[in-house]
N, C-alpha and C. Protein backbone atom coordinates (compact mmCIF):
# COMPACT_ATOMS: atom_id res chain seq x y z
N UNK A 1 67.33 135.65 68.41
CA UNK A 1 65.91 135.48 68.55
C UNK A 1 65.35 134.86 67.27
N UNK A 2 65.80 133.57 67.01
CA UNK A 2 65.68 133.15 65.95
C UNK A 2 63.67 132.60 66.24
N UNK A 3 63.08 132.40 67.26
CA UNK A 3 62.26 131.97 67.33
C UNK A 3 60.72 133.05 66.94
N UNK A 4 59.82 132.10 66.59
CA UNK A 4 58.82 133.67 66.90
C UNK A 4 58.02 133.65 68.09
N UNK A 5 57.62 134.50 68.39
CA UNK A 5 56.50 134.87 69.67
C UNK A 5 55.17 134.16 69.43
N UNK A 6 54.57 133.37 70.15
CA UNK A 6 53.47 132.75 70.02
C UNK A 6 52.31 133.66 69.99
N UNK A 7 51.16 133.77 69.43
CA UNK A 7 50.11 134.46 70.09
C UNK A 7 49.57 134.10 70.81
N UNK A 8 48.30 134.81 71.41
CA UNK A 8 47.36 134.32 72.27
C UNK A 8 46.97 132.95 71.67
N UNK A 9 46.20 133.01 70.71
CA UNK A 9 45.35 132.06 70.15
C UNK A 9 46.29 130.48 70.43
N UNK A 10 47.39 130.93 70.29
CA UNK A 10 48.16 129.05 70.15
C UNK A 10 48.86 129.04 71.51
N UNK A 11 48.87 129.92 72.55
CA UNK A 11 48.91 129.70 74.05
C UNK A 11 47.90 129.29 74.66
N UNK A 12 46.41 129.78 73.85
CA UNK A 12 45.19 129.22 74.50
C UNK A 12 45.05 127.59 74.19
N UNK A 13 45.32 127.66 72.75
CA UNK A 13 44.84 126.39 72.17
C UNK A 13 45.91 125.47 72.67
N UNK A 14 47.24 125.52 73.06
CA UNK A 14 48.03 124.67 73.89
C UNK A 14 47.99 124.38 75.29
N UNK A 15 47.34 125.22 76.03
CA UNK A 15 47.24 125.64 78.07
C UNK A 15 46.69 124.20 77.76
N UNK A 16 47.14 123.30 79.09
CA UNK A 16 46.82 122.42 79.34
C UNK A 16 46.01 122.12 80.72
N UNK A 17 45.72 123.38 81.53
CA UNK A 17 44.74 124.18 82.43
C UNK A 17 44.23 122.87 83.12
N UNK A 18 43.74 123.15 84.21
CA UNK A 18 43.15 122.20 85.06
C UNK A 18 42.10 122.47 85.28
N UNK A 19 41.34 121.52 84.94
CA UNK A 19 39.66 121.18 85.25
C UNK A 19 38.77 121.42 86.14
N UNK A 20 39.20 121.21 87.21
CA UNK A 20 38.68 121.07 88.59
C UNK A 20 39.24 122.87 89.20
N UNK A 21 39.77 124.03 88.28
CA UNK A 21 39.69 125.25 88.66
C UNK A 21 38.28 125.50 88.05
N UNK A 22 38.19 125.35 86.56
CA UNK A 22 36.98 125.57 86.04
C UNK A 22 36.05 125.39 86.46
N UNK A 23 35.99 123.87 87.13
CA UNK A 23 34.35 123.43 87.41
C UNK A 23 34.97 124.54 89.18
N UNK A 24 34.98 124.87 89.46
CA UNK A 24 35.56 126.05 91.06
C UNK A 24 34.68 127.21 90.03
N UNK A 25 35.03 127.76 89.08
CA UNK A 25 34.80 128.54 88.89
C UNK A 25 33.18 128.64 88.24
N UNK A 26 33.24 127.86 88.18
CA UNK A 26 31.46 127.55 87.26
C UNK A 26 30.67 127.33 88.60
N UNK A 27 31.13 127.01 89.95
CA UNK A 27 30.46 126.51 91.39
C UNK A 27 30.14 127.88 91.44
N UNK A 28 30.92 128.57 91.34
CA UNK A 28 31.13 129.89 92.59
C UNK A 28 30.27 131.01 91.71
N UNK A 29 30.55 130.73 90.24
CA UNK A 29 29.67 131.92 89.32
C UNK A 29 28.18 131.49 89.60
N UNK A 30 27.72 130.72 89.53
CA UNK A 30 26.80 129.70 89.36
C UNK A 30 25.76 130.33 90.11
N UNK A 31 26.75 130.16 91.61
CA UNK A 31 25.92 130.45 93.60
C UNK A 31 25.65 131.87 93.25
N UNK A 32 26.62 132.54 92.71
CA UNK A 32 26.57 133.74 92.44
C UNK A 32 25.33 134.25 91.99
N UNK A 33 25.13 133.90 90.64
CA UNK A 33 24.70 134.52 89.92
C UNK A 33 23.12 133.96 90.39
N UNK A 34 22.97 132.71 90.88
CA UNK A 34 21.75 132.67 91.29
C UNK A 34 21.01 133.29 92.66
N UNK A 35 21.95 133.55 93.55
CA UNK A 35 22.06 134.60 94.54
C UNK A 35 21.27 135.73 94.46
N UNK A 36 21.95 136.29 93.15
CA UNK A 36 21.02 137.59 92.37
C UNK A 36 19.75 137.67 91.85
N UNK A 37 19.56 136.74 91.13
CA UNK A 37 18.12 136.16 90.71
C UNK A 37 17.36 136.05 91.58
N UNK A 38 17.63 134.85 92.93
CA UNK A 38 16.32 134.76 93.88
C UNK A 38 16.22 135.86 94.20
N UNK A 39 17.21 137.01 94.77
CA UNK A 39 17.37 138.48 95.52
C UNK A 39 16.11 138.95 94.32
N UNK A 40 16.77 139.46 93.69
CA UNK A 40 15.76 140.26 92.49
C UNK A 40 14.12 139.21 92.71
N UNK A 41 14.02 138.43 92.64
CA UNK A 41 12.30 137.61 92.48
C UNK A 41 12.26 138.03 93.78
N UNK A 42 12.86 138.17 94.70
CA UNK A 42 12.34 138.33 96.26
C UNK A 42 11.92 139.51 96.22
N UNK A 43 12.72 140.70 95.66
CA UNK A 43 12.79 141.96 95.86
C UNK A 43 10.50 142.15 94.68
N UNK A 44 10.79 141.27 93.81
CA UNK A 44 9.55 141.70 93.53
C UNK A 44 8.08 140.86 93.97
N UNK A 45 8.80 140.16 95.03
CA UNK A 45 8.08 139.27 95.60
C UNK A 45 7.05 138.20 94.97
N UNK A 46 7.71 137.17 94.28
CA UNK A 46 7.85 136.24 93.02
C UNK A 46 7.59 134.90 94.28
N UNK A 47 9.14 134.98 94.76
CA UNK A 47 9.76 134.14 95.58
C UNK A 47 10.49 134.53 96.63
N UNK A 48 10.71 133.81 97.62
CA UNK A 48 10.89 133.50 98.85
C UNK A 48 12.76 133.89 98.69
N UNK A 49 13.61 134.24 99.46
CA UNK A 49 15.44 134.29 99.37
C UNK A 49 15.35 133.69 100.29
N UNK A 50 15.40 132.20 99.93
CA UNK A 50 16.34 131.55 100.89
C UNK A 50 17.06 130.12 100.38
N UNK A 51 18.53 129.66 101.55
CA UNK A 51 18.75 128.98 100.62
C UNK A 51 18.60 127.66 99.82
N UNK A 52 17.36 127.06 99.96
CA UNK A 52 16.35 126.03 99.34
C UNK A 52 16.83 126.66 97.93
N UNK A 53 15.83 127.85 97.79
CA UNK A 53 15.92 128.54 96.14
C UNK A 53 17.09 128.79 96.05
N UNK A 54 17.64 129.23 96.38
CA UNK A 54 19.80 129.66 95.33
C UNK A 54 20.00 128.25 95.24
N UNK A 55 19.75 127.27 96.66
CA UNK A 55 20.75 126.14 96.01
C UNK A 55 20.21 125.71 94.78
N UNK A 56 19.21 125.47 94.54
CA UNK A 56 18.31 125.00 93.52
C UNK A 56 18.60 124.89 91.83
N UNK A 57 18.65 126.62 91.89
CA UNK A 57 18.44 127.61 90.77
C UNK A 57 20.42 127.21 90.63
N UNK A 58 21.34 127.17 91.64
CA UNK A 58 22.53 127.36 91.06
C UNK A 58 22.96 126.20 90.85
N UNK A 59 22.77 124.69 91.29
CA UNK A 59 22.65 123.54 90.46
C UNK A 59 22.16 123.78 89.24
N UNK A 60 20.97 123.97 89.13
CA UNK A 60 20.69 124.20 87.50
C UNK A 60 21.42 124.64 86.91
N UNK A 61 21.83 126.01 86.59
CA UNK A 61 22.90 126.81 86.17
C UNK A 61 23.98 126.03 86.11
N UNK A 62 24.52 125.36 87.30
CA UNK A 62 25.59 124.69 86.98
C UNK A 62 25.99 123.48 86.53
N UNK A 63 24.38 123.04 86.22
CA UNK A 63 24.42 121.80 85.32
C UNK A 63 24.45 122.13 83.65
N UNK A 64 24.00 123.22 83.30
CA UNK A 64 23.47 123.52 82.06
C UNK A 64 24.71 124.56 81.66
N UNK A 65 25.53 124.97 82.45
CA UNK A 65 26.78 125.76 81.81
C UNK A 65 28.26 124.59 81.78
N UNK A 66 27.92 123.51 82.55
CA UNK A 66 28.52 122.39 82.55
C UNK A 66 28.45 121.72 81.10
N UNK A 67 26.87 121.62 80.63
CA UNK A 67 26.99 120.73 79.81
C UNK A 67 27.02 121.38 78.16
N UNK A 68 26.43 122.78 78.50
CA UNK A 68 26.81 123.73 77.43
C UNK A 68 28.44 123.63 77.00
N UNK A 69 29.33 124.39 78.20
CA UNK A 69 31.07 124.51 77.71
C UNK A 69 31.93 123.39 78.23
N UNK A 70 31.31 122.80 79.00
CA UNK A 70 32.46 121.81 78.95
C UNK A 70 32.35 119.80 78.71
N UNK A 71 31.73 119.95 78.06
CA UNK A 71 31.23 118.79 77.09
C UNK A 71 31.66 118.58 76.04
């Protein structure tokens, strides 16, 4: 075992990971999380739950966490 064990840090900084899981995963957090938001403004009757508003609100989100981390 002449070699050493990598850590996390230089398995992360080497993963050569695919893109198009991320932007999957930034879609789906996105719907998600804006899901919750209109729910909650509905629940205090702000706004309307439907999906006009999530789609809306989770484009945004997923333009602005797009251009925040993966830019």
């Amino acid at each position: 075992m002449s070699e050493e064990s990598k850590g996390i840090r230089e398995g992360v900084e080497e993963s050569k990971g695919d893109p198009r899981l991320v932007l999957l995963l930034n879609a789906v957090l996105s719907a998600w999380f804006a899901w919750v938001v209109v729910w909650g403004l509905d629940r205090l009757g702000v706004t309307a739950l439907n999906t006009a508003n999530v789609g809306t609100l989770a484009l945004i989100i997923f333009g602005v966490t797009y251009l925040a981390v993966l830019r």
